[in-house]
Protein backbone atom coordinates (compact mmCIF):
# COMPACT_ATOMS: atom_id res chain seq x y z
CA UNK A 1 79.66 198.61 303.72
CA UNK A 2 81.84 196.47 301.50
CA UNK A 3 85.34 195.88 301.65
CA UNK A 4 87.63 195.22 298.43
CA UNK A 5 90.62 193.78 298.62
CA UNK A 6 93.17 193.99 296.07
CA UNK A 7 94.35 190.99 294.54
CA UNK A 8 97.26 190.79 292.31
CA UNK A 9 97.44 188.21 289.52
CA UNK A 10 100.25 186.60 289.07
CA UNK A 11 101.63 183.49 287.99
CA UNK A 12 102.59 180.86 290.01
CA UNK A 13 105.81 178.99 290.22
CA UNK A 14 104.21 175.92 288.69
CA UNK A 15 102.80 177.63 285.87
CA UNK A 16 106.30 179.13 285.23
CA UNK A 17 107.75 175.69 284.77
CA UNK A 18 105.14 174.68 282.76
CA UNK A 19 105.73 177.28 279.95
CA UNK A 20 109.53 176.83 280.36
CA UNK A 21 109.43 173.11 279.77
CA UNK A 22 107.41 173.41 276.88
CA UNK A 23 109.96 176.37 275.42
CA UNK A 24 112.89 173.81 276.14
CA UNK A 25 110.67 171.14 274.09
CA UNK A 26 109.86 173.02 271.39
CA UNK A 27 113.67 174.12 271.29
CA UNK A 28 114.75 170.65 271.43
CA UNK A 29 112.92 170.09 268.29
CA UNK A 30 113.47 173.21 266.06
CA UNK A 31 117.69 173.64 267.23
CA UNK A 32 119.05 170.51 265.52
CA UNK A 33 116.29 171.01 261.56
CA UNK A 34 118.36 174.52 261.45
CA UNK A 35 120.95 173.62 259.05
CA UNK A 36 124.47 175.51 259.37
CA UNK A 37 125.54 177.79 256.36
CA UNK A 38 127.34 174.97 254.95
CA UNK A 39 124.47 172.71 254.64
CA UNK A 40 122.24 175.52 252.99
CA UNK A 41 124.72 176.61 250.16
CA UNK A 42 125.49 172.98 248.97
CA UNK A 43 121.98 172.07 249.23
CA UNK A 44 121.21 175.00 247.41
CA UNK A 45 124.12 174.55 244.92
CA UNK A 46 122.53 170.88 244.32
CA UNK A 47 118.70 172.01 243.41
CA UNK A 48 120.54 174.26 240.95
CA UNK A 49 122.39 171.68 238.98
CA UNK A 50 119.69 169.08 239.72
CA UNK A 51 117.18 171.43 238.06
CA UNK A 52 119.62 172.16 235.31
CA UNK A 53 120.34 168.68 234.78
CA UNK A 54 116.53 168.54 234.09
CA UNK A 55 116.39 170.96 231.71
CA UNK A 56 119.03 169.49 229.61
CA UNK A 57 117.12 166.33 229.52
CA UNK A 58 114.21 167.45 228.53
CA UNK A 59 115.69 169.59 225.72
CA UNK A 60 116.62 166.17 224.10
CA UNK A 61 113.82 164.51 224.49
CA UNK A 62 111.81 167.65 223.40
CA UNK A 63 114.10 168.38 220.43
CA UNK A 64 115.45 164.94 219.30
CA UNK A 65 118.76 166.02 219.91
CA UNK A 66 121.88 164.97 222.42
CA UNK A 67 122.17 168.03 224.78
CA UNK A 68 125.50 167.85 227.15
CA UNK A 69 126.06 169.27 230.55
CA UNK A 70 129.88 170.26 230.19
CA UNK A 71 131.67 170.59 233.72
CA UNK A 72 134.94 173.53 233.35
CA UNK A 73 138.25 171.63 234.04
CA UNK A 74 138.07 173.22 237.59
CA UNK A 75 135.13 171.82 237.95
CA UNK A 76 133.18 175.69 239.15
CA UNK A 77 131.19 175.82 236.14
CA UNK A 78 128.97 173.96 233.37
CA UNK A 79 127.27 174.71 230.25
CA UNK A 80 124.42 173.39 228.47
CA UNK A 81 125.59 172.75 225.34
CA UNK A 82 123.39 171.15 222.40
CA UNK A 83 125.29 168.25 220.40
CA UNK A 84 128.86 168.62 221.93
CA UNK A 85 131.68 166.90 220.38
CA UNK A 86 133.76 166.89 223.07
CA UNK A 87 135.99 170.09 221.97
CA UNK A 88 137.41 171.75 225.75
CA UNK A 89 135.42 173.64 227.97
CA UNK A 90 136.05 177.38 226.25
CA UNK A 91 135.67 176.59 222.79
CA UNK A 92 132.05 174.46 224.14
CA UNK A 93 129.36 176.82 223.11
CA UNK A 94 126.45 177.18 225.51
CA UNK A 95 122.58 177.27 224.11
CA UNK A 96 120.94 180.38 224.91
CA UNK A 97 119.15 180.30 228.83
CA UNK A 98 115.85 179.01 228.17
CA UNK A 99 114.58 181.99 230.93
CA UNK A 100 116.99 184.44 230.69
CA UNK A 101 116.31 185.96 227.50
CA UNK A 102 120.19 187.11 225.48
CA UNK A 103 122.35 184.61 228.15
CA UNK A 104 123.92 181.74 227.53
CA UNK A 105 123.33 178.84 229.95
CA UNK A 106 126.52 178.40 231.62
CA UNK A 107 126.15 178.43 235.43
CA UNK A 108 129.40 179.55 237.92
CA UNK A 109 128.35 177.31 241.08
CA UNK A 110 130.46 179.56 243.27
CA UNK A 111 128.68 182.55 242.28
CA UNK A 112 125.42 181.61 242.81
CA UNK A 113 123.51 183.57 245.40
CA UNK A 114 123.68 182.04 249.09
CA UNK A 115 126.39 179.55 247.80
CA UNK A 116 129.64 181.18 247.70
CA UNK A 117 131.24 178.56 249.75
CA UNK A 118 130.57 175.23 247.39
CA UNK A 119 132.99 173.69 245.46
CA UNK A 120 132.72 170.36 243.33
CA UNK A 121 135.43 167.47 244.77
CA UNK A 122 134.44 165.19 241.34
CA UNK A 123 132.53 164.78 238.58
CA UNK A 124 132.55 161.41 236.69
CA UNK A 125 130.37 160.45 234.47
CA UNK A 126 131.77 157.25 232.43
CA UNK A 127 135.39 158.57 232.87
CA UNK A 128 134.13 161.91 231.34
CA UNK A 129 133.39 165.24 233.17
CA UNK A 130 130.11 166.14 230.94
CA UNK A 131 127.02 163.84 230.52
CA UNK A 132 125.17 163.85 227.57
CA UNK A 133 121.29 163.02 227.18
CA UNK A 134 119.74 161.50 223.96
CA UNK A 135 116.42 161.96 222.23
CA UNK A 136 114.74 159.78 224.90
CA UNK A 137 116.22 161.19 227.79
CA UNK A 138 118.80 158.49 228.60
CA UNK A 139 122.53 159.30 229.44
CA UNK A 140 125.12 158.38 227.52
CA UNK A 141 126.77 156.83 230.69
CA UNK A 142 125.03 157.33 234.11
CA UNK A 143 127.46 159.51 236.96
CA UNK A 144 127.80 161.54 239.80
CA UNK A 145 128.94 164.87 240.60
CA UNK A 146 129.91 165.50 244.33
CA UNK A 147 129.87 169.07 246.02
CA UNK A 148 130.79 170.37 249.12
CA UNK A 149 130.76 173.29 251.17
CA UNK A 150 132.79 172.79 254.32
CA UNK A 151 131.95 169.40 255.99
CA UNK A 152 128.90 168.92 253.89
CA UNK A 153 128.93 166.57 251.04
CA UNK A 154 126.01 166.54 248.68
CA UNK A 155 125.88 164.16 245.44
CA UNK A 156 124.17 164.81 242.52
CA UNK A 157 123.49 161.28 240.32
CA UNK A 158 122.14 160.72 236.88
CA UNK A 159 120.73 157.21 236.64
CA UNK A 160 122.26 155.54 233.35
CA UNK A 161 119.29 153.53 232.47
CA UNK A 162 116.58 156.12 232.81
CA UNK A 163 118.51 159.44 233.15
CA UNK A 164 116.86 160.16 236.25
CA UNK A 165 118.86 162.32 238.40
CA UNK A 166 118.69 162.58 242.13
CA UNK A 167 120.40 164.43 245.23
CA UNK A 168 121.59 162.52 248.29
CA UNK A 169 123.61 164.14 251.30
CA UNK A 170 126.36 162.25 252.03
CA UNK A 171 128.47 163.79 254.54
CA UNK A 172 127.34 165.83 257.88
């Protein structure tokens, strides 16, 4: 005749600790990479004019033409514009969104999605608020514009030798 005992598994106190020091690592690691909403709408808000930037290079050195990224006097909004003469912001005419087929390429930086919050503290570019690219992709004068969404600062550089623009977070 054979007796059977019941055993229960369970875990033991050790093991316990074990996978709670390992969740508290792993938390360590992940809590301080997840950005606030700040962060993520100025970050965003920079890839967006980076990228547009970008574009407006390359449509001079593609078309062998000076294309201009005009900043609006409150500083919310640009256009691509395509040989600008300096006129003011409303009377700037935007080329036609090289994506967006029947819009104009002016961007509202407050209005983009997840960015509501951004708003642009400068923009200088040779004493000017536009830059302008020529045929080979250089600026006219090399420049910053800064943004910020609460306490985070983000600036957005064209290089004036090579026109190369770049992002850099400057503030927390």
């Amino acid at each position: 005749m054979r007796i059977r005992r019941s055993t229960r598994a369970a875990f033991t106190l050790v093991e316990i600790l074990i996978v709670v020091l390992i969740l508290a690592i792993a938390a360590a690691i992940v809590v301080p990479n997840i950005g606030s909403a700040n962060d993520s709408q100025a970050t965003s808000a920079a890839a967006v004019l980076r990228s547009d930037l970008e574009v407006a290079r390359s449509l001079a050195m593609t078309t062998q033409q000076p294309y201009s990224v005009v900043f609006s006097p409150d500083r919310l909004s640009y256009k691509v514009v395509a040989n600008y003469a300096g006129v003011a912001y409303a009377a700037a005419v935007a080329v036609d969104h090289p994506v967006i087929k029947g819009k104009k390429y002016e961007v509202r930086l407050n209005a983009l999605n997840g960015a509501p919050g951004v708003s642009v503290t400068s923009v200088a570019f040779g004493g000017q608020t536009f830059v302008t690219f020529q045929s080979l992709g250089d600026p006219v004068a090399g420049g910053s514009v800064v943004l910020r969404a609460g306490n985070c600062v983000v600036t957005v550089s064209v290089e004036g030798l090579t026109g190369i623009v770049s992002v850099t977070r400057t503030g927390s």
